[in-house]
Protein backbone atom coordinates (compact mmCIF):
# COMPACT_ATOMS: atom_id res chain seq x y z
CA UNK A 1 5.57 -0.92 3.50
CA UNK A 2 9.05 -2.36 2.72
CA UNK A 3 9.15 0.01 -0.70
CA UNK A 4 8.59 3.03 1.18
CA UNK A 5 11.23 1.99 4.42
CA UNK A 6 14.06 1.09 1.31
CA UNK A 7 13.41 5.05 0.21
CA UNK A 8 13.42 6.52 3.35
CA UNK A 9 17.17 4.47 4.20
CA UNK A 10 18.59 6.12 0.71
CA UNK A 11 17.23 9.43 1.44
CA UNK A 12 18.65 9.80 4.92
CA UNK A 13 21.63 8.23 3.55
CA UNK A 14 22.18 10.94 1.20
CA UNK A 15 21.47 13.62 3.95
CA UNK A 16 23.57 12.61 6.75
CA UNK A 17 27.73 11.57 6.40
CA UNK A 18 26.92 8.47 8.30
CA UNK A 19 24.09 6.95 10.65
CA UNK A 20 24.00 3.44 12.37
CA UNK A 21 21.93 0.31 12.32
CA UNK A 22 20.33 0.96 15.55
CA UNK A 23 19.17 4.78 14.49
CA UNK A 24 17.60 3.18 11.55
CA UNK A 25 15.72 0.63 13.10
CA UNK A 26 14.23 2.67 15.83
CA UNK A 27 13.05 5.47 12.72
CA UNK A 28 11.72 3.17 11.13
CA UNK A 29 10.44 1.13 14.14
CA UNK A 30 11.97 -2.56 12.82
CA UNK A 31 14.58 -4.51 13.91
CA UNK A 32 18.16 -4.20 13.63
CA UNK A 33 17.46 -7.90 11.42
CA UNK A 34 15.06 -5.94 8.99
CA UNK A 35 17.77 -2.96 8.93
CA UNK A 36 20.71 -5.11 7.76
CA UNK A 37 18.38 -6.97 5.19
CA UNK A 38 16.91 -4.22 3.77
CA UNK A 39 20.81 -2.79 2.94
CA UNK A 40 21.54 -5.75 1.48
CA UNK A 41 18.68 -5.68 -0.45
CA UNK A 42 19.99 -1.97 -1.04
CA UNK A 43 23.38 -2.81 -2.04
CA UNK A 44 21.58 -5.63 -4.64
CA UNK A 45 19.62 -3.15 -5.97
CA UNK A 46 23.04 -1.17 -7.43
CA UNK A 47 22.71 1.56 -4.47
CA UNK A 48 26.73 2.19 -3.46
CA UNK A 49 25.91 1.57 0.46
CA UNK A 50 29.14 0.65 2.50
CA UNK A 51 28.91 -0.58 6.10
CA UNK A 52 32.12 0.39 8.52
CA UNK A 53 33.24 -1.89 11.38
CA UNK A 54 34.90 -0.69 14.76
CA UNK A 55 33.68 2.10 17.05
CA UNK A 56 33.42 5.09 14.87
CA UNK A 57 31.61 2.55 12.42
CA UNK A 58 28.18 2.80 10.77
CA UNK A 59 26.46 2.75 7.56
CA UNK A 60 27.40 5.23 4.61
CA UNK A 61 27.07 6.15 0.74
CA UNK A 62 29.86 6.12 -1.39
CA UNK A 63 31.49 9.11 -1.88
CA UNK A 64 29.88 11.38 -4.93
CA UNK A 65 26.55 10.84 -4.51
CA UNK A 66 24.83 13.20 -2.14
CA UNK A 67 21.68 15.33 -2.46
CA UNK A 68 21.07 19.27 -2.43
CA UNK A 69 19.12 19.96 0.73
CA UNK A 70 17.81 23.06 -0.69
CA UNK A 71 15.88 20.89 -3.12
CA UNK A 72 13.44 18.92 -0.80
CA UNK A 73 13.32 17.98 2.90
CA UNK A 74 13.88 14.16 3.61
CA UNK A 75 9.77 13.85 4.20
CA UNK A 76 9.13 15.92 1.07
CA UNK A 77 11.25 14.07 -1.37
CA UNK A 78 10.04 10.94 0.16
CA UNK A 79 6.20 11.95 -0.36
CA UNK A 80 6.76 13.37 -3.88
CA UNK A 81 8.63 10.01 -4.82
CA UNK A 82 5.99 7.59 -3.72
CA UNK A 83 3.02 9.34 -4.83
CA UNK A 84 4.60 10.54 -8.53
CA UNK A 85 5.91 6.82 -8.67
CA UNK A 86 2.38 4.92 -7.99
CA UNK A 87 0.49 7.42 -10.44
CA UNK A 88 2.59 6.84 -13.02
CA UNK A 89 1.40 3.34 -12.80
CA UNK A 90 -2.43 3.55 -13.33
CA UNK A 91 -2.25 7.30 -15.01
CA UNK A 92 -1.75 7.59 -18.70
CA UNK A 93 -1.20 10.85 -18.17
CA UNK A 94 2.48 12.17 -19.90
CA UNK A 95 2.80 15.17 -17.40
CA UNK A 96 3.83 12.72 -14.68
CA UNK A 97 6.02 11.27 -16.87
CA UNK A 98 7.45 14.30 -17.54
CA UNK A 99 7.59 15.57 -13.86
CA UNK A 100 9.42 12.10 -12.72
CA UNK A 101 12.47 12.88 -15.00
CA UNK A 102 12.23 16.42 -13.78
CA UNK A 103 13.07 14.80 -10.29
CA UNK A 104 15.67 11.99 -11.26
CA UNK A 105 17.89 13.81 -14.30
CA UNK A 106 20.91 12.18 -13.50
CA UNK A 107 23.58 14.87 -12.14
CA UNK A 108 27.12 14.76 -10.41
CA UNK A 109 25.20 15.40 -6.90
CA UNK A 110 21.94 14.17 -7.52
CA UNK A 111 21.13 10.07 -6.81
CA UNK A 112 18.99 9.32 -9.58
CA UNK A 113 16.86 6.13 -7.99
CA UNK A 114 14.15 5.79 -10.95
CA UNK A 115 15.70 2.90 -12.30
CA UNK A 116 16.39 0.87 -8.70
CA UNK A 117 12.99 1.57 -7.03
CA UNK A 118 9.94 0.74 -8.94
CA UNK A 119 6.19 1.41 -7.03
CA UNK A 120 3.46 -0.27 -8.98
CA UNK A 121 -0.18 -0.40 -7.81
CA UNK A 122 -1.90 -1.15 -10.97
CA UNK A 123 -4.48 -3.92 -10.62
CA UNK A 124 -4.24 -6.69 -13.40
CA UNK A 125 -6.13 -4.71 -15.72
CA UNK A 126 -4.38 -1.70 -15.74
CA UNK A 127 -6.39 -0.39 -18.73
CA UNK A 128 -9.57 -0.63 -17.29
CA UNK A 129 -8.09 1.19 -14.17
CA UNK A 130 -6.45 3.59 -16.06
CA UNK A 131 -9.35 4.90 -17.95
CA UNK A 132 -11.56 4.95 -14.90
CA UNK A 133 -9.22 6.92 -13.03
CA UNK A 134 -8.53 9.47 -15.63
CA UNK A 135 -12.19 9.74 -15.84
CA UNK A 136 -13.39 10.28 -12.12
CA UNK A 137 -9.96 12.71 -12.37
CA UNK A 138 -11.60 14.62 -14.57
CA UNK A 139 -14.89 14.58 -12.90
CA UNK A 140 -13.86 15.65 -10.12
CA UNK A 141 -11.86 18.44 -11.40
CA UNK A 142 -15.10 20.04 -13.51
CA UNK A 143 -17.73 19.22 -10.23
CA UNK A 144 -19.87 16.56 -12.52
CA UNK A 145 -21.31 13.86 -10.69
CA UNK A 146 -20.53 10.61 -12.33
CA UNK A 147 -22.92 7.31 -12.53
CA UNK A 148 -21.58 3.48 -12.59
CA UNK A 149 -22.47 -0.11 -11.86
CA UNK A 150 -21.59 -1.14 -8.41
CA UNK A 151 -21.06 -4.83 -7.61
CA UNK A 152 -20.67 -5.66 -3.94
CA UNK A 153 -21.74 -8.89 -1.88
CA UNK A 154 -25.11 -6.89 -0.93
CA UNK A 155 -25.85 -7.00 -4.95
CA UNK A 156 -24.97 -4.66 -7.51
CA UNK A 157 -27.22 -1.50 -8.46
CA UNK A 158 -26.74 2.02 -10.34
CA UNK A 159 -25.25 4.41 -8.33
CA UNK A 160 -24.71 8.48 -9.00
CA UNK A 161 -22.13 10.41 -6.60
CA UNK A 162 -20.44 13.46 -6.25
CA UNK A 163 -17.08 12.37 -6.51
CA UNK A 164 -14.28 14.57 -4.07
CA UNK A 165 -11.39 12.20 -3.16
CA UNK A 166 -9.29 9.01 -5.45
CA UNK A 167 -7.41 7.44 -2.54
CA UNK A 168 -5.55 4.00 -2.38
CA UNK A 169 -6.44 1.85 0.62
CA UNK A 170 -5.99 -1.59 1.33
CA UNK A 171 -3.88 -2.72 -1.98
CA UNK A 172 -7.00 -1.14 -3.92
CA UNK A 173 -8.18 2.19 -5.50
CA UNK A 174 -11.34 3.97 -4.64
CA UNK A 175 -13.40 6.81 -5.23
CA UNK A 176 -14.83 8.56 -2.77
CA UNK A 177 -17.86 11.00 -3.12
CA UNK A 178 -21.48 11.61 -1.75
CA UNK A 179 -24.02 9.13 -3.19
CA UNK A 180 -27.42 10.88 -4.51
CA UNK A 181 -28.91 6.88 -3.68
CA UNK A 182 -27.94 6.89 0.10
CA UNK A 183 -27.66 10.36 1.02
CA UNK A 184 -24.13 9.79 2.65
CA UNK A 185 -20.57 9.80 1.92
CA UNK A 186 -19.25 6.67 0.56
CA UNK A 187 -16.09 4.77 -0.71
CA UNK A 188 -16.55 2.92 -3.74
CA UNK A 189 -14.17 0.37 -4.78
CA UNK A 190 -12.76 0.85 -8.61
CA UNK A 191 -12.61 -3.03 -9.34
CA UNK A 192 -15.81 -3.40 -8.85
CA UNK A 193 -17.31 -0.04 -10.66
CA UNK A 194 -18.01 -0.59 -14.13
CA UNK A 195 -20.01 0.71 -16.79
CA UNK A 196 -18.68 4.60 -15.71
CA UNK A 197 -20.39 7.48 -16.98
CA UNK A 198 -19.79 10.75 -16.56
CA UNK A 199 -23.34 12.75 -16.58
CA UNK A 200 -21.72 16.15 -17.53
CA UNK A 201 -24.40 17.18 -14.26
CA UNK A 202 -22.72 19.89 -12.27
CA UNK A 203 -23.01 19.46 -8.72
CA UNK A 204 -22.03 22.46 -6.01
CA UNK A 205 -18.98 21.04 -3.69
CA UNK A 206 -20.10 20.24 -0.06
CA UNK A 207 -18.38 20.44 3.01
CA UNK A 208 -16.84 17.44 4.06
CA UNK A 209 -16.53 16.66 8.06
CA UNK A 210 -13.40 16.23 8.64
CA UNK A 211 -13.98 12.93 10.62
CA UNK A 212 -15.51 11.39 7.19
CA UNK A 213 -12.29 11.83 5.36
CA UNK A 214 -11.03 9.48 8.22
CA UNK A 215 -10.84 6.50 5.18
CA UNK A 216 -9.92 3.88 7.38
CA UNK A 217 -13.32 4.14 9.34
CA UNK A 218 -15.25 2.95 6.41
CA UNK A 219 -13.96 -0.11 7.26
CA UNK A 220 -14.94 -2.33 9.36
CA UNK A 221 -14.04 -2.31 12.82
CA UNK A 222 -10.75 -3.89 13.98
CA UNK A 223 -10.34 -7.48 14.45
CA UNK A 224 -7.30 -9.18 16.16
CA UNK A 225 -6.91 -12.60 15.45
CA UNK A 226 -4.28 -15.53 16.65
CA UNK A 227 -3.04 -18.27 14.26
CA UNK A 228 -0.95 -20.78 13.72
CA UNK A 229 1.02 -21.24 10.09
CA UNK A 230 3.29 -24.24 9.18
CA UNK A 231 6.81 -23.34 9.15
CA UNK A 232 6.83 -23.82 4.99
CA UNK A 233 5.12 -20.36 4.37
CA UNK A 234 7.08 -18.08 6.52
CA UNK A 235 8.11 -16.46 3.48
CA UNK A 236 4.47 -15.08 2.81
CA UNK A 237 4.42 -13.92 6.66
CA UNK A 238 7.62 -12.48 6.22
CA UNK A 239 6.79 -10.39 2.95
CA UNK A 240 3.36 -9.34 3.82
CA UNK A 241 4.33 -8.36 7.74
CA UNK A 242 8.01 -8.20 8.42
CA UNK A 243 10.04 -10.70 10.33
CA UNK A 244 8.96 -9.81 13.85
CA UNK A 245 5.53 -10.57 12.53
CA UNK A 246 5.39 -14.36 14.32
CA UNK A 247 6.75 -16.17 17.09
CA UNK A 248 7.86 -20.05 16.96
CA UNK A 249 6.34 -22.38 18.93
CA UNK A 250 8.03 -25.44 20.41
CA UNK A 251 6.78 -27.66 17.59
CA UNK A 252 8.38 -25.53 15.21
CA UNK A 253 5.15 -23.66 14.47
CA UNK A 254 4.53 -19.73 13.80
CA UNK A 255 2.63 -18.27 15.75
CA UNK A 256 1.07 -14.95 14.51
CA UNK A 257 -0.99 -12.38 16.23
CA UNK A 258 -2.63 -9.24 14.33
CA UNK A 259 -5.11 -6.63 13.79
CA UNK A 260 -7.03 -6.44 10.74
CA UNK A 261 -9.67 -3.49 9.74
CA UNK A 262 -10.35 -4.89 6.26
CA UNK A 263 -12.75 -8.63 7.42
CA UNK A 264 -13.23 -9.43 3.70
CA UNK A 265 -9.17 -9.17 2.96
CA UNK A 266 -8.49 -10.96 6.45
CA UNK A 267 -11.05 -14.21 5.18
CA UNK A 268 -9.38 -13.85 1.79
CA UNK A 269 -5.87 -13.59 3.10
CA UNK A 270 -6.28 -16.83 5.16
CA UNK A 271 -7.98 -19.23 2.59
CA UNK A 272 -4.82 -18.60 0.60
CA UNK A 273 -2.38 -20.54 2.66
CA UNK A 274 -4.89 -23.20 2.24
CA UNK A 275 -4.32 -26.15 5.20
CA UNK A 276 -0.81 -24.78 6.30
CA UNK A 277 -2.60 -22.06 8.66
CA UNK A 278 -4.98 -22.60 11.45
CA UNK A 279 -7.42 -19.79 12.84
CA UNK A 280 -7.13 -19.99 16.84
CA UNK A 281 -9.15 -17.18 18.14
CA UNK A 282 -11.82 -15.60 17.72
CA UNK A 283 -14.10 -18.48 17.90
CA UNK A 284 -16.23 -16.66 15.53
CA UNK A 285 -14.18 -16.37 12.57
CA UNK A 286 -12.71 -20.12 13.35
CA UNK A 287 -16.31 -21.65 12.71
CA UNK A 288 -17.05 -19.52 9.37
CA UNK A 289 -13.28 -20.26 7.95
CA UNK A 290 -14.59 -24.05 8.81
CA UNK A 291 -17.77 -23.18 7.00
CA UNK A 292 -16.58 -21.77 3.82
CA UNK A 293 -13.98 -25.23 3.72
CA UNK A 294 -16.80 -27.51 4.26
CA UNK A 295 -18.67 -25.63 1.19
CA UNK A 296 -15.81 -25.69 -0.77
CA UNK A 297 -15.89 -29.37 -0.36
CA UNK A 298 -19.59 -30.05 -0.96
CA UNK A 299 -19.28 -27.87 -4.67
CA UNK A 300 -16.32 -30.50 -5.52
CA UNK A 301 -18.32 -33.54 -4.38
């Protein structure tokens, strides 16, 4: 994600006396393009980057703002910052309030980026999140197996699981845990859980394959598609996949090739650029965007 490449730039800025576009782009496996936008970006954002011409040139911080090493490793501070940042957006928990100014007291050789960086995955009802997450937190903390509501496009029923794991996947939180109903590990989404309650039943920990912490595999299975978008949302392309993300055509249209795991985000991901994009292949998912249009025209008629 752009968030965490914008981090990883400042931190290895603050680690090494200079570095160059090229280096950048090939850690972060982008283009020189994205490199040079993202500084700018950078340098918007209030963080003192300076770029040097000529052949000893390259990109560098300001002088006076550098990190202790002996604090945290590049990968470490990087890992603590992201994952402190996005749960203090759906926790209402003051310790990680607490530990984020531990991390970003401003000091003569510490960068302080808390107020230039902001991570937010909170969901649009962030109080309803929050309260569900500091539940299944706690949950999962004292081994009780929790019960909810589950809506999903196969119905909605009561479920009771042994919740292990919250993980973010796919621009969306969810719990993972053994369900008592289908005697299998499964992900549940937390939009769509409602009506949480924790039983206060104890439950005694199980192993857990390691392939079945694999999250992506719950899934479904990947699905490359080809399309075609009008030139007036290459904005969307750009901010959703990068810049490299499409190629243009001779009549000035994008052309745009990926890989999708997530079939109910791809559909919903394409309806929302409405007529300026074009499914091209598979065949399959060409004739049921088609469908779903024609039905969305016969409910207005």
């Amino acid at each position: 994600m752009k968030i965490d490449r914008l981090l990883g730039i400042v931190m290895i800025l603050l680690q090494k006396d200079k570095v160059t576009a090229p280096y950048l782009a090939e850690k972060f496996e982008v283009s020189r393009r994205t490199i040079n936008r993202d500084i700018e970006d950078l340098c918007m954002a209030g963080i003192p980057i300076i770029t040097l011409q000529g052949g000893n040139g390259g990109i560098t911080i300001a002088d006076g703002y550098r990190i202790d090493k002996s604090i945290l490793t590049y990968d470490e501070m990087q890992n603590v910052v992201a994952a402190l940042k996005g749960l203090g957006s759906i926790t209402s928990d003051v310790g990680t309030e607490k530990l984020l100014n531990k991390f970003f007291i401003k000091q003569d050789n510490v960068l302080s980026v808390r107020d230039s960086i902001i991570i937010n995955l909170t969901s649009h009802y962030k109080s309803d999140l929050t309260e569900k997450i500091t539940s299944i937190k706690d949950a999962i903390h004292n081994n009780f197996r929790i019960s909810f509501h589950y809506y999903s496009n196969k119905g909605d029923n009561r479920r009771t699981i042994e919740p292990y794991y919250l993980t973010f996947q796919w621009s969306a939180w969810y719990v993972f845990g053994y369900c008592m109903e289908k005697k299998d590990f499964r992900l549940f989404k937390l939009n769509r859980l409602w009506e949480l309650v924790d039983t206060t039943e104890l439950f005694q920990p199980r192993e857990i394959p390691e392939e079945r912490k694999d999250f992506e595999s719950y899934f479904s299975d990947e699905i490359q598609i080809t399309m075609l978008f009008d030139e007036s949302v290459k904005y969307r392309l750009i901010d959703d996949y990068g810049v490299d993300s499409y190629s243009v055509t001779e009549d000035g249209k994008l052309m745009f090739r990926m890989s999708f795991t997530n079939k109910e985000f791809m559909v919903s991901w394409i309806l929302g650029f409405g007529d300026k994009a074009e499914v091209l292949f598979p065949k399959g998912l060409k004739q049921e965007i088609k469908q779903i249009a024609e039905n969305i025209i016969k409910r207005y008629e």
